[in-house]
C-alpha atoms as a PDB file:
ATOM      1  CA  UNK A   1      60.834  63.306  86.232  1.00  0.00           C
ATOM      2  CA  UNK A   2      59.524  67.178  86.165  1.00  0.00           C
ATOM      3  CA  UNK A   3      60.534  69.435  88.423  1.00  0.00           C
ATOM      4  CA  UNK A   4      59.855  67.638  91.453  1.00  0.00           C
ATOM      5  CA  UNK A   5      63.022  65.934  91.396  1.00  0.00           C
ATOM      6  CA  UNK A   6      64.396  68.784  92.600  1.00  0.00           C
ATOM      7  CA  UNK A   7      62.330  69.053  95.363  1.00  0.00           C
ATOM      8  CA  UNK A   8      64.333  66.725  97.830  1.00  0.00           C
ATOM      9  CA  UNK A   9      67.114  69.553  97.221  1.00  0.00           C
ATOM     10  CA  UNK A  10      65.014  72.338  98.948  1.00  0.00           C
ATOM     11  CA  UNK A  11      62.986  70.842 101.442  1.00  0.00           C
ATOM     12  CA  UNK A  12      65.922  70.622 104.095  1.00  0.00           C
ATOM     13  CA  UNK A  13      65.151  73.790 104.111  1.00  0.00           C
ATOM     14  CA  UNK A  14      62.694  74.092 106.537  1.00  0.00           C
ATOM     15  CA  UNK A  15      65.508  72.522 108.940  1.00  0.00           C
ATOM     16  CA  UNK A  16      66.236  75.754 110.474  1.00  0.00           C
ATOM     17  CA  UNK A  17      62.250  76.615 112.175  1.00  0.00           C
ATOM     18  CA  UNK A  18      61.651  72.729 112.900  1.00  0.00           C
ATOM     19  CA  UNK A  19      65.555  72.634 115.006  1.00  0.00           C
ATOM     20  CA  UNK A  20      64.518  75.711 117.039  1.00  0.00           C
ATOM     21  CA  UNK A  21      61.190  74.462 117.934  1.00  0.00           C
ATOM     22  CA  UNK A  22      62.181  70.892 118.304  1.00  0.00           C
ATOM     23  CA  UNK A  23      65.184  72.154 120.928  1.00  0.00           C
ATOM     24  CA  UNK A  24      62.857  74.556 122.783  1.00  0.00           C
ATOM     25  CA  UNK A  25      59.675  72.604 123.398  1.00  0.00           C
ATOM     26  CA  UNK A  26      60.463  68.802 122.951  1.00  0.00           C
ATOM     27  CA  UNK A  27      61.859  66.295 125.657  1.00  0.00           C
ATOM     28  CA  UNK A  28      66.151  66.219 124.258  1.00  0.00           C
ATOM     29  CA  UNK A  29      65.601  62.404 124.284  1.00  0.00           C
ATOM     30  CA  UNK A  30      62.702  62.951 121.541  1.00  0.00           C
ATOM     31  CA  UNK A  31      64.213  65.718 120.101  1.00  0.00           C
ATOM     32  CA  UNK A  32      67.256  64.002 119.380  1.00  0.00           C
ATOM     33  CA  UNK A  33      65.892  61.308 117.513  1.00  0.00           C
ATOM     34  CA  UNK A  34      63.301  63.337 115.345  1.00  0.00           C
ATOM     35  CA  UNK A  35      65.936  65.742 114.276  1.00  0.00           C
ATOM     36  CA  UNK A  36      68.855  63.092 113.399  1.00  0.00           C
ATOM     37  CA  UNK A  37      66.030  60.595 111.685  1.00  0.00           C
ATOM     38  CA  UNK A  38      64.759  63.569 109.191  1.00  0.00           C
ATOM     39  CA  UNK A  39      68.274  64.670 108.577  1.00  0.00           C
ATOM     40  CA  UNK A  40      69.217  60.909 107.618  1.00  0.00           C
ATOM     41  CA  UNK A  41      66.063  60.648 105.641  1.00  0.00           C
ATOM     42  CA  UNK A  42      66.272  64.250 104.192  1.00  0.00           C
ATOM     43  CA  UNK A  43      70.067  63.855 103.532  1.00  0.00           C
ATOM     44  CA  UNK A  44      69.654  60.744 102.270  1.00  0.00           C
ATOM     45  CA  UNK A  45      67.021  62.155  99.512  1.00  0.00           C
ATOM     46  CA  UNK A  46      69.330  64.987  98.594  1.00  0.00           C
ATOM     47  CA  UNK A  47      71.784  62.357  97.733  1.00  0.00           C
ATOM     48  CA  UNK A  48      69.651  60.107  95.816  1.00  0.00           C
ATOM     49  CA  UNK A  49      68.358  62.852  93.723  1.00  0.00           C
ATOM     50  CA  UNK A  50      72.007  64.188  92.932  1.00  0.00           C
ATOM     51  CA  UNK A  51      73.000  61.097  91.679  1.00  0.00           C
ATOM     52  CA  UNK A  52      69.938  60.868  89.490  1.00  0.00           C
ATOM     53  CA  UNK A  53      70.569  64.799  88.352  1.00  0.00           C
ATOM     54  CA  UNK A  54      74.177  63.077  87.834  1.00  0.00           C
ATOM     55  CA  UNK A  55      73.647  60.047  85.577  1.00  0.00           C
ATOM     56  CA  UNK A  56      71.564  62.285  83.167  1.00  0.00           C
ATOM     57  CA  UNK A  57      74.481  64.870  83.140  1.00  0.00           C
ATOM     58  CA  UNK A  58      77.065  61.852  82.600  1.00  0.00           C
ATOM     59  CA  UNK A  59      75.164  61.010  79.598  1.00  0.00           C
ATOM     60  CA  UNK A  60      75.940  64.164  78.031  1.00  0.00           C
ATOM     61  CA  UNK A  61      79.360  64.023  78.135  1.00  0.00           C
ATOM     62  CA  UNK A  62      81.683  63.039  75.397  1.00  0.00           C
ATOM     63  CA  UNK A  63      83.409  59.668  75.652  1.00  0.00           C
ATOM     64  CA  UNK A  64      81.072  58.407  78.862  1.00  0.00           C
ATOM     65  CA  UNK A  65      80.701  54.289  79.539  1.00  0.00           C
ATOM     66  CA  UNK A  66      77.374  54.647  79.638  1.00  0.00           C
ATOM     67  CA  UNK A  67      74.892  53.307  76.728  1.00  0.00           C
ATOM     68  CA  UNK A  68      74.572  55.515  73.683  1.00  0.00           C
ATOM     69  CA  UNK A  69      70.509  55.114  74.331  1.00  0.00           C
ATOM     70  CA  UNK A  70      70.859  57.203  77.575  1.00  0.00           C
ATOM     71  CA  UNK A  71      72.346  60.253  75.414  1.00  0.00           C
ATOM     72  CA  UNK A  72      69.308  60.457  73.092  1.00  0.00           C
ATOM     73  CA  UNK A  73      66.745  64.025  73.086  1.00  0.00           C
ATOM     74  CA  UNK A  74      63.412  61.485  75.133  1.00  0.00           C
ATOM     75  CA  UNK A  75      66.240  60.985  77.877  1.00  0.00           C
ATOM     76  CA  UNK A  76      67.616  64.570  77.777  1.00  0.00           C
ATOM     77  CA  UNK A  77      63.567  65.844  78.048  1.00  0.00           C
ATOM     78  CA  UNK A  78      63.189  64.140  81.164  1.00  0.00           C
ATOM     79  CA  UNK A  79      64.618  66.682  83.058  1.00  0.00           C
ATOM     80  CA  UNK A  80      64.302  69.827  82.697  1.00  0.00           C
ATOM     81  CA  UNK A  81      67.850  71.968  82.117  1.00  0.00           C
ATOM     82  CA  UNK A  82      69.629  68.499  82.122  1.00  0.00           C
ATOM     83  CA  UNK A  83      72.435  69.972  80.429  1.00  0.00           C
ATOM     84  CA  UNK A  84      73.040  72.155  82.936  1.00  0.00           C
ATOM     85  CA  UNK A  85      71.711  71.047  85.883  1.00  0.00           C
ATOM     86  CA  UNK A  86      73.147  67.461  85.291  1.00  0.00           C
ATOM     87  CA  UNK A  87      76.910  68.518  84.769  1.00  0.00           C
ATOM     88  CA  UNK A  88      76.785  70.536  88.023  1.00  0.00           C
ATOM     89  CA  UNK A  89      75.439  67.511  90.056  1.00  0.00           C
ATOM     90  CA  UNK A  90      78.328  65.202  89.128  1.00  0.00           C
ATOM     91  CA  UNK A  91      80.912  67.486  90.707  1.00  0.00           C
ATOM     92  CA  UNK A  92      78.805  68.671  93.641  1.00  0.00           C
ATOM     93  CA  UNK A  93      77.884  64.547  93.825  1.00  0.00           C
ATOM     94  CA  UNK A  94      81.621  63.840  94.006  1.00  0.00           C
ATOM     95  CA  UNK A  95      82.167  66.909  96.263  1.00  0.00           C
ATOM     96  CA  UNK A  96      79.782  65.303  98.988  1.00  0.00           C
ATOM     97  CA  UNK A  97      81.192  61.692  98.528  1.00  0.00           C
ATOM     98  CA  UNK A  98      84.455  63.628  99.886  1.00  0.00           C
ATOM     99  CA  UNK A  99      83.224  65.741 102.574  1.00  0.00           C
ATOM    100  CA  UNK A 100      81.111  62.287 104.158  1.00  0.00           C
ATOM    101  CA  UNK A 101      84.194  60.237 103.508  1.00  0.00           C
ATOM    102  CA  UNK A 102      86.289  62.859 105.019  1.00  0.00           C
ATOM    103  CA  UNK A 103      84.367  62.959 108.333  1.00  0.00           C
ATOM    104  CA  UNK A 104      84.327  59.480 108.996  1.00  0.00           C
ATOM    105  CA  UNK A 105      87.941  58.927 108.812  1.00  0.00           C
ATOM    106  CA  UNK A 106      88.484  61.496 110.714  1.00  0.00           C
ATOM    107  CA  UNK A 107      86.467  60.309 113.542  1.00  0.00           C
ATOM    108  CA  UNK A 108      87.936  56.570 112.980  1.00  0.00           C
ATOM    109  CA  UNK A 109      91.445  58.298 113.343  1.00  0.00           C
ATOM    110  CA  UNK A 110      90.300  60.467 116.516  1.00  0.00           C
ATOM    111  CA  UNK A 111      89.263  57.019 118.128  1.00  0.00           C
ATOM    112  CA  UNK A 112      91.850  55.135 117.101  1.00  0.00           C
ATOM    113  CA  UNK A 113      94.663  57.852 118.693  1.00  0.00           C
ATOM    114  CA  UNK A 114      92.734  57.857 121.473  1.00  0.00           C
ATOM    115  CA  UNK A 115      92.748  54.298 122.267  1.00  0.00           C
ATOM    116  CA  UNK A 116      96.305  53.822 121.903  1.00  0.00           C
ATOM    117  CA  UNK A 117      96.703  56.315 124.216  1.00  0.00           C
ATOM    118  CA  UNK A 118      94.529  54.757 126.956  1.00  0.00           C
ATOM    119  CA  UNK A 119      97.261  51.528 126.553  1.00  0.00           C
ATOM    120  CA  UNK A 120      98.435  50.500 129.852  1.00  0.00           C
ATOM    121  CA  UNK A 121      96.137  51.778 131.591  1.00  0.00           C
ATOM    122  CA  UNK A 122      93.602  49.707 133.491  1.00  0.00           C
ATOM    123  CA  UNK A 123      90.685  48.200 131.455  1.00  0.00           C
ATOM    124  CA  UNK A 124      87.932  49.849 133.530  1.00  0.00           C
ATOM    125  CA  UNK A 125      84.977  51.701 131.698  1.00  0.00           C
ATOM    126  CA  UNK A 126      86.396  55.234 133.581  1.00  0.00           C
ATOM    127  CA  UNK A 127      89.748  56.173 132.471  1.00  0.00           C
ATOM    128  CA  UNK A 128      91.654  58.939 134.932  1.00  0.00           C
ATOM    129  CA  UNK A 129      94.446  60.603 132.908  1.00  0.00           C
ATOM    130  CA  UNK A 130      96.899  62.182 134.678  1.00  0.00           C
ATOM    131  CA  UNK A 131      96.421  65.644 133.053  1.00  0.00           C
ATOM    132  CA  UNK A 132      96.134  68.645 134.428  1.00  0.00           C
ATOM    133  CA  UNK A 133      93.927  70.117 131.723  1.00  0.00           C
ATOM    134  CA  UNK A 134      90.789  69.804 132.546  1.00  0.00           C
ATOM    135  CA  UNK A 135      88.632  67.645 130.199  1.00  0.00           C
ATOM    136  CA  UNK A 136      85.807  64.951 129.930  1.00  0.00           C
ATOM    137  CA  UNK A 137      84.361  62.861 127.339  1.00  0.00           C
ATOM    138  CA  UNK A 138      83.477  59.608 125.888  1.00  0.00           C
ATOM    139  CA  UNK A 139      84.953  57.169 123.484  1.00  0.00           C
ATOM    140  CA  UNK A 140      82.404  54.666 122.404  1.00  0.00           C
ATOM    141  CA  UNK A 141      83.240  51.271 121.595  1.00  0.00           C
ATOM    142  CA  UNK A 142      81.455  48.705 119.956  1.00  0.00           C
ATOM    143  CA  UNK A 143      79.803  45.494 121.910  1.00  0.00           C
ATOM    144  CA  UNK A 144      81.220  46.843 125.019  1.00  0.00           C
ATOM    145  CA  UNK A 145      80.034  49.779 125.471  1.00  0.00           C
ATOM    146  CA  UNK A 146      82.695  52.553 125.454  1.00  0.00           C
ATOM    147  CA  UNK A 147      84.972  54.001 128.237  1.00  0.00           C
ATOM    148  CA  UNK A 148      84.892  57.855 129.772  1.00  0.00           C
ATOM    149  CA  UNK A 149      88.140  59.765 129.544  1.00  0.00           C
ATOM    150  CA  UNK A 150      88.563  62.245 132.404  1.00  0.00           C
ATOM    151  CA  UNK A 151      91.708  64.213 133.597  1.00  0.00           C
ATOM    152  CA  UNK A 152      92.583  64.266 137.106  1.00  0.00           C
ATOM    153  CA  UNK A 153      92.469  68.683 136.429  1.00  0.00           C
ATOM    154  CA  UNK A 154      88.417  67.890 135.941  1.00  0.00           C
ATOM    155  CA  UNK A 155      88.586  65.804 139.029  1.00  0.00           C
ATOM    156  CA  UNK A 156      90.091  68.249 141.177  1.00  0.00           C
ATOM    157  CA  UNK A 157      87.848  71.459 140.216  1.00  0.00           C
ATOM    158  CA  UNK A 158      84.850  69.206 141.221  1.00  0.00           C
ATOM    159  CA  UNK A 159      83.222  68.380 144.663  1.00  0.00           C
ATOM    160  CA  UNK A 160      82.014  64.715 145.137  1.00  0.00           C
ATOM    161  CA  UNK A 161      78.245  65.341 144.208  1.00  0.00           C
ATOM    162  CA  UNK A 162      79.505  67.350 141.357  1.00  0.00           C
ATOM    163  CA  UNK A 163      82.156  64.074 140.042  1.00  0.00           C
ATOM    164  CA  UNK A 164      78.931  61.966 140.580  1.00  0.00           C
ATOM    165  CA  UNK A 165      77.090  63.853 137.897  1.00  0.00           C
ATOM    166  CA  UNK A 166      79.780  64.058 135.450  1.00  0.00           C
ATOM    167  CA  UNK A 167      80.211  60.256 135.373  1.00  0.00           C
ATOM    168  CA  UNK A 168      76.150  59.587 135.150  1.00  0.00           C
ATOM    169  CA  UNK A 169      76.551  62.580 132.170  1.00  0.00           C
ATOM    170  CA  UNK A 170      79.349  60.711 130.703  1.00  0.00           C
ATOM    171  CA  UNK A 171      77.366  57.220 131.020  1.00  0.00           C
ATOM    172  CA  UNK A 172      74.280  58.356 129.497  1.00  0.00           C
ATOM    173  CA  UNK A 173      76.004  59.575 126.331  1.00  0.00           C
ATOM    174  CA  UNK A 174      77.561  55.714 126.280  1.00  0.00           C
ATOM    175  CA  UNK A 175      74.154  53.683 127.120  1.00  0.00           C
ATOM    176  CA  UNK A 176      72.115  56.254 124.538  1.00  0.00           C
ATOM    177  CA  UNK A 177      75.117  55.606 121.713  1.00  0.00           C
ATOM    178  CA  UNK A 178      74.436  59.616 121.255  1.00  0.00           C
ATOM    179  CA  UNK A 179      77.773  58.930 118.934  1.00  0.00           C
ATOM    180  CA  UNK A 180      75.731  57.587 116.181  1.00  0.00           C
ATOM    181  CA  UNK A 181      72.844  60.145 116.347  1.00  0.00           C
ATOM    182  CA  UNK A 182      76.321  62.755 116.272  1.00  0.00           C
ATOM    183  CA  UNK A 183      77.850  61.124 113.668  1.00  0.00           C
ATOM    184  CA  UNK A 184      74.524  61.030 111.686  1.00  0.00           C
ATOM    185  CA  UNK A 185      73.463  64.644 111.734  1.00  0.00           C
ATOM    186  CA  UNK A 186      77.520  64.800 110.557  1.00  0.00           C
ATOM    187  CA  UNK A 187      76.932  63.517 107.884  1.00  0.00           C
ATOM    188  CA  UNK A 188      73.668  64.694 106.771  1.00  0.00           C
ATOM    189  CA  UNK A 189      74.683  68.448 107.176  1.00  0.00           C
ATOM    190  CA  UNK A 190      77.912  67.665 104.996  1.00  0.00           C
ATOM    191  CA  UNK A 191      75.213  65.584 102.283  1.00  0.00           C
ATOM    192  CA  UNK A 192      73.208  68.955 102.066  1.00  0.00           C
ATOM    193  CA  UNK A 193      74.441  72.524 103.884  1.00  0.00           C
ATOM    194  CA  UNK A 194      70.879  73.354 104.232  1.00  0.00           C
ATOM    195  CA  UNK A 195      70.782  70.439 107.021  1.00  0.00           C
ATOM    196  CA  UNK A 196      73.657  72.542 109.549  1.00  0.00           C
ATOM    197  CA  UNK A 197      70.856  73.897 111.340  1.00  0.00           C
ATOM    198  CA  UNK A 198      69.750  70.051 112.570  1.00  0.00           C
ATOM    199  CA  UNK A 199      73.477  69.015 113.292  1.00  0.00           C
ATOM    200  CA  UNK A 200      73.725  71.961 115.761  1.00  0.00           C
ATOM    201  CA  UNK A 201      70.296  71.440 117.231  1.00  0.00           C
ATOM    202  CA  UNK A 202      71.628  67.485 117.630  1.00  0.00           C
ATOM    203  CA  UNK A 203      74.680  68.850 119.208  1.00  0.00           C
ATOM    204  CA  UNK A 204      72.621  70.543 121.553  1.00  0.00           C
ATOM    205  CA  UNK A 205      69.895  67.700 122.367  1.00  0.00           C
ATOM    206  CA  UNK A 206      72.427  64.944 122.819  1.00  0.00           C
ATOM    207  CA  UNK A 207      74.103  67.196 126.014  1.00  0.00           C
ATOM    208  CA  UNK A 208      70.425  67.733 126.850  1.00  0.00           C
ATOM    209  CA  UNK A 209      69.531  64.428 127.215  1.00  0.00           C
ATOM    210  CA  UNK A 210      72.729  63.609 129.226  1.00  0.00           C
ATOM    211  CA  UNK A 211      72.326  66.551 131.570  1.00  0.00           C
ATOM    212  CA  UNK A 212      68.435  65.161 132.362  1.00  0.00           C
ATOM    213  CA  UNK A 213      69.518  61.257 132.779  1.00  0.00           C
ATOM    214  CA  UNK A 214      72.032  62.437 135.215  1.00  0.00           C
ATOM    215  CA  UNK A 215      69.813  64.615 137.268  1.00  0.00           C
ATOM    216  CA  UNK A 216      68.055  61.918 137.669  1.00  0.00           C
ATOM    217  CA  UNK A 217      70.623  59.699 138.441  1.00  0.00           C
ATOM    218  CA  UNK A 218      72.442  62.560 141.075  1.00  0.00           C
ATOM    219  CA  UNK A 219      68.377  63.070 142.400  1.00  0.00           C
ATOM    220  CA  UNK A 220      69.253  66.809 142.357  1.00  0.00           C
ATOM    221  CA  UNK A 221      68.954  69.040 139.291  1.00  0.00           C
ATOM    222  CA  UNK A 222      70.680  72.148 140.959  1.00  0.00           C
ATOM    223  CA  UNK A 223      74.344  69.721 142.011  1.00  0.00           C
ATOM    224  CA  UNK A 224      74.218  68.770 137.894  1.00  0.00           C
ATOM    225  CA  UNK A 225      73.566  72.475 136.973  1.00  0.00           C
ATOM    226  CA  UNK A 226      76.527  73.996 138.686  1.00  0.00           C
ATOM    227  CA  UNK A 227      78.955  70.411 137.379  1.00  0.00           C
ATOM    228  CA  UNK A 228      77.649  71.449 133.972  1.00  0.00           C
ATOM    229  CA  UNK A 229      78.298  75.562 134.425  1.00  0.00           C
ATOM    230  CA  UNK A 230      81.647  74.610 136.301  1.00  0.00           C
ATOM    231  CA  UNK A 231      83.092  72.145 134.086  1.00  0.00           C
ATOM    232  CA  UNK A 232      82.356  74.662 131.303  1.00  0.00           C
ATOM    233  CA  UNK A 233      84.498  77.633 132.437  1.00  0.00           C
ATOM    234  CA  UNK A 234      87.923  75.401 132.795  1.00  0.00           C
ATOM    235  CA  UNK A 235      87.360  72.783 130.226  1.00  0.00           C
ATOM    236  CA  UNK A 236      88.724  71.806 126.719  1.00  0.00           C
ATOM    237  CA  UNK A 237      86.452  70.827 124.371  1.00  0.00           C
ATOM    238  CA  UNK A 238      86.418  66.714 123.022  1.00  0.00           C
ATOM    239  CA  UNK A 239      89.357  66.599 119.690  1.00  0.00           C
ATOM    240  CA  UNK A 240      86.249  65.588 117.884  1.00  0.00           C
ATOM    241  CA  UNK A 241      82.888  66.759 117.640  1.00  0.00           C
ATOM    242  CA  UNK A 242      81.473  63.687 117.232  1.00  0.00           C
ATOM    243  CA  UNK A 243      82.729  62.295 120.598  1.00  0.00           C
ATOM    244  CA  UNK A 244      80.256  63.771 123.382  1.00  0.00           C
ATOM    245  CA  UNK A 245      81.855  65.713 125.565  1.00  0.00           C
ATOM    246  CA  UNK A 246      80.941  66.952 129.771  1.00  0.00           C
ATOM    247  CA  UNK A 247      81.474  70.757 128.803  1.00  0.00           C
ATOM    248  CA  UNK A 248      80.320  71.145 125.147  1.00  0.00           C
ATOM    249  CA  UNK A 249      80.925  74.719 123.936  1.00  0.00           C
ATOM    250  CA  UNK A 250      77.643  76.417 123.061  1.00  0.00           C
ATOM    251  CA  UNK A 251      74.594  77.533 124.707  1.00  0.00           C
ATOM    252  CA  UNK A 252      75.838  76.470 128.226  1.00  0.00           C
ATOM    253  CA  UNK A 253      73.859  78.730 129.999  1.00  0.00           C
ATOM    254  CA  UNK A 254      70.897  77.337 128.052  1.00  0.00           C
ATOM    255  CA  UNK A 255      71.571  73.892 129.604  1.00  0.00           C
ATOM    256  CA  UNK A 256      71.714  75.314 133.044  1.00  0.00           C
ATOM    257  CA  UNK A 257      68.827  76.763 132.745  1.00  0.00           C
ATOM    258  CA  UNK A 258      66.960  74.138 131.779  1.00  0.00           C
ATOM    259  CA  UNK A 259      68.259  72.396 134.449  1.00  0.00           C
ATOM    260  CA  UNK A 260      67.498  74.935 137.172  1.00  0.00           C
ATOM    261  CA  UNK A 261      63.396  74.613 135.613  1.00  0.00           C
ATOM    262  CA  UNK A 262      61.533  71.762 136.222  1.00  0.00           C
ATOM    263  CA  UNK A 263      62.097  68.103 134.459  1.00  0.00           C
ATOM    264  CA  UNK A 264      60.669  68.225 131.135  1.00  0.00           C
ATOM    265  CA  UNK A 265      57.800  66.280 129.924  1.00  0.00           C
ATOM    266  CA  UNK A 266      59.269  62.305 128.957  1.00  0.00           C
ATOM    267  CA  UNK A 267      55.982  62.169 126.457  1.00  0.00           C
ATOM    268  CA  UNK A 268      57.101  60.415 123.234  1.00  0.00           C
ATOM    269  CA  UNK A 269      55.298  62.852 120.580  1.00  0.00           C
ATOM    270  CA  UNK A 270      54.043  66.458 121.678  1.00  0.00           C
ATOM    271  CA  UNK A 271      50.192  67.677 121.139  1.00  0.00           C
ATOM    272  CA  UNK A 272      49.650  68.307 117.839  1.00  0.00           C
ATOM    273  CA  UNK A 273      47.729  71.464 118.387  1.00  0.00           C
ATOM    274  CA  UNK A 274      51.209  73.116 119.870  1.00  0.00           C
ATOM    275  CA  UNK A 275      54.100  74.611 118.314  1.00  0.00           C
ATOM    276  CA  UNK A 276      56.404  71.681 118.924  1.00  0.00           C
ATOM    277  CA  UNK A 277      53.305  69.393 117.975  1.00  0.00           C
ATOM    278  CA  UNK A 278      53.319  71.605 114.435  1.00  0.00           C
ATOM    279  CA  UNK A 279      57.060  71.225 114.224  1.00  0.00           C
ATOM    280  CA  UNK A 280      57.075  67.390 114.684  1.00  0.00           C
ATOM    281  CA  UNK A 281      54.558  67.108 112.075  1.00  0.00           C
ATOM    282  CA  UNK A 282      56.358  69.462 109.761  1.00  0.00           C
ATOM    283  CA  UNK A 283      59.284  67.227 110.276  1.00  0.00           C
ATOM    284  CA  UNK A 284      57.564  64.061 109.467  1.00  0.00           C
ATOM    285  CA  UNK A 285      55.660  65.524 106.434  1.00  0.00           C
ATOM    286  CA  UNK A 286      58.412  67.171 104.787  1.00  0.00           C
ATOM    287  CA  UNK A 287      60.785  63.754 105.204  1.00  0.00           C
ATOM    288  CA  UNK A 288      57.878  61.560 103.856  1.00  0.00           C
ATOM    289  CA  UNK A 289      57.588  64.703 100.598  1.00  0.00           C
ATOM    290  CA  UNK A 290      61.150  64.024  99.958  1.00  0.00           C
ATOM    291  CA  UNK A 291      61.427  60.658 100.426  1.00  0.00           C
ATOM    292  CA  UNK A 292      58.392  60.351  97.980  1.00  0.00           C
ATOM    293  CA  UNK A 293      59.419  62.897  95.424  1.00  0.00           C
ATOM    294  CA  UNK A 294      62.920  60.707  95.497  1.00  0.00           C
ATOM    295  CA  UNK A 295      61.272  57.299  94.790  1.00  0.00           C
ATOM    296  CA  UNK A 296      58.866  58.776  92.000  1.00  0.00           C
ATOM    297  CA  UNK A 297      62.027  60.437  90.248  1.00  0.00           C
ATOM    298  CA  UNK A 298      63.777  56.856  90.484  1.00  0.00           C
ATOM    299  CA  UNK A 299      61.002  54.965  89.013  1.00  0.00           C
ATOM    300  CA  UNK A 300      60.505  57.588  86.148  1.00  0.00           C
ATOM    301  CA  UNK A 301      64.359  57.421  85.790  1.00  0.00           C
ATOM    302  CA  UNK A 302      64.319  53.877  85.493  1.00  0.00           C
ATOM    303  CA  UNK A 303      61.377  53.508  83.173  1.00  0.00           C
ATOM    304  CA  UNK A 304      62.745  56.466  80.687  1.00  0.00           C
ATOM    305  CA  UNK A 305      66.590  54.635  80.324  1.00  0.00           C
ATOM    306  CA  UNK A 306      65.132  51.254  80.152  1.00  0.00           C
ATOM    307  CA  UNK A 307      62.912  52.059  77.172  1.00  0.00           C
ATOM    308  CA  UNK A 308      65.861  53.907  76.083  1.00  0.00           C
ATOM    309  CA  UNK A 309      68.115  50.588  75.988  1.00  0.00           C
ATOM    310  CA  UNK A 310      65.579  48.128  75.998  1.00  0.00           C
ATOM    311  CA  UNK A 311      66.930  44.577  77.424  1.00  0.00           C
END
């Protein structure tokens, strides 16, 4: 396999650069899904190429099920440091098993207390709590769609115009699923660290994209600017990250902002000859590298234990 088996552990690398400009100078609708597709696909290499780093290590150690072919000096020469390198990836394989594992029952268990705390109450898609802590977010729900939580303490620090652009915020994050891109970028930062950058830009984006749908909805950018800034000072954040929330915490200021400039762009892929263009393509190339790299490794994996245990 060579060195270049490694490579899908490096690349996400170059997450950090390609989040920034993605963020800054793409539409959050097209940001959103370039950053959360390369982190799958990037994530998803990582992965692949621990568990191949894995299976040679396995077949070093004493006492393992697999065949006594896969243990012999050809199989231990296909990659280089296997000794090594190969021991490590079983326990840093096992470690990210965990850490995905761990964040999806955590978010099943969020929802799940959630909903049985929204028995009894009327099976409309907006849910008023009577709380007076102010809070707002979304709990997405299969075939039909989801419902929005709100507290009557968000309701009451809000004029009418202001309401009206929480509830198109809260309804874009429902019709866009942003939960899944969320949960995705999740994932993919817990599959490789290197990949944080991308869940934070996602974060970001997702809010993005709900704060432009709704000034579109509202027909006034500056009403959604000041629900956004408001609903930030006397909020509490979502009890999971992974369910969107009105008042993120983070660059607020950066989303009013970019709410108080003009609409941005709606193209689908920037100019290449610009630095979001360059980013984009950066993206793309450096998935398709690892996602290459990954399938040569397998093939040469495969060919090297097969002639080692011939069928």
């Amino acid at each position: 396999m060579g060195v270049f088996v490694f490579l899908p552990l490096v690349l996400p690398l170059t997450a950090w650069p390609i989040a920034r400009l993605a963020e800054h100078h793409l539409h959050p609708r097209v940001a959103t899904r370039l950053l959360s597709g390369v982190g799958a696909v990037l994530a998803l290499c990582s992965t692949l190429c621990l568990g191949l780093l894995a299976i040679v290590g396995t077949a070093q150690l004493p006492g393992n099920p697999l065949p006594d072919g896969w243990a012999d000096p050809e199989v231990r020469a296909a990659v280089p440091h296997d000794e090594v390198v190969g021991k490590c990836a079983i326990g840093v394989l096992a470690a990210t098993v965990v850490a995905c594992s761990a964040l999806v029952l955590r978010h099943r268990r969020v929802r799940r207390r959630t909903a049985r705390a929204l028995r009894g109450l009327p099976a409309t898609q907006i849910a008023v709590l009577p709380d007076a802590t102010p809070y707002a977010h979304t709990l997405p729900a299969g075939r039909s769609g989801g419902r929005i939580l709100v507290s009557t303490g968000m309701l009451e620090s809000l004029d009418s115009r202001e309401r009206r652009a929480l509830f198109a915020h809260e309804r874009a994050h429902l019709f866009g699923r942003h939960h899944r891109y969320l949960l995705l970028a999740g994932l993919a930062a817990r599959a490789n660290p290197f990949l944080r950058p991308l869940r934070t830009s996602v974060a970001y984006t997702v809010e993005r994209w709900a704060d432009e749908d709704a000034a579109l909805r509202v027909g006034d950018r500056r009403v959604t600017a000041r629900a956004v800034g408001k609903a930030a000072l006397i909020s509490r954040t979502a009890p999971d990250p992974l369910l969107a929330s009105f008042a993120l915490p983070g660059p607020v200021p950066r989303r009013v902002a970019a709410l108080l400039a003009p609409a941005p762009a709606a193209r689908t892929w920037p100019p290449t000859f610009t630095a979001a263009g360059l980013a984009a393509w950066a993206a793309a190339a450096g998935a398709a590298l690892s996602a290459m790299s990954s399938a040569n490794s397998v093939v040469t994996l495969i060919v090297i234990l097969h002639a080692a245990t011939p069928l």
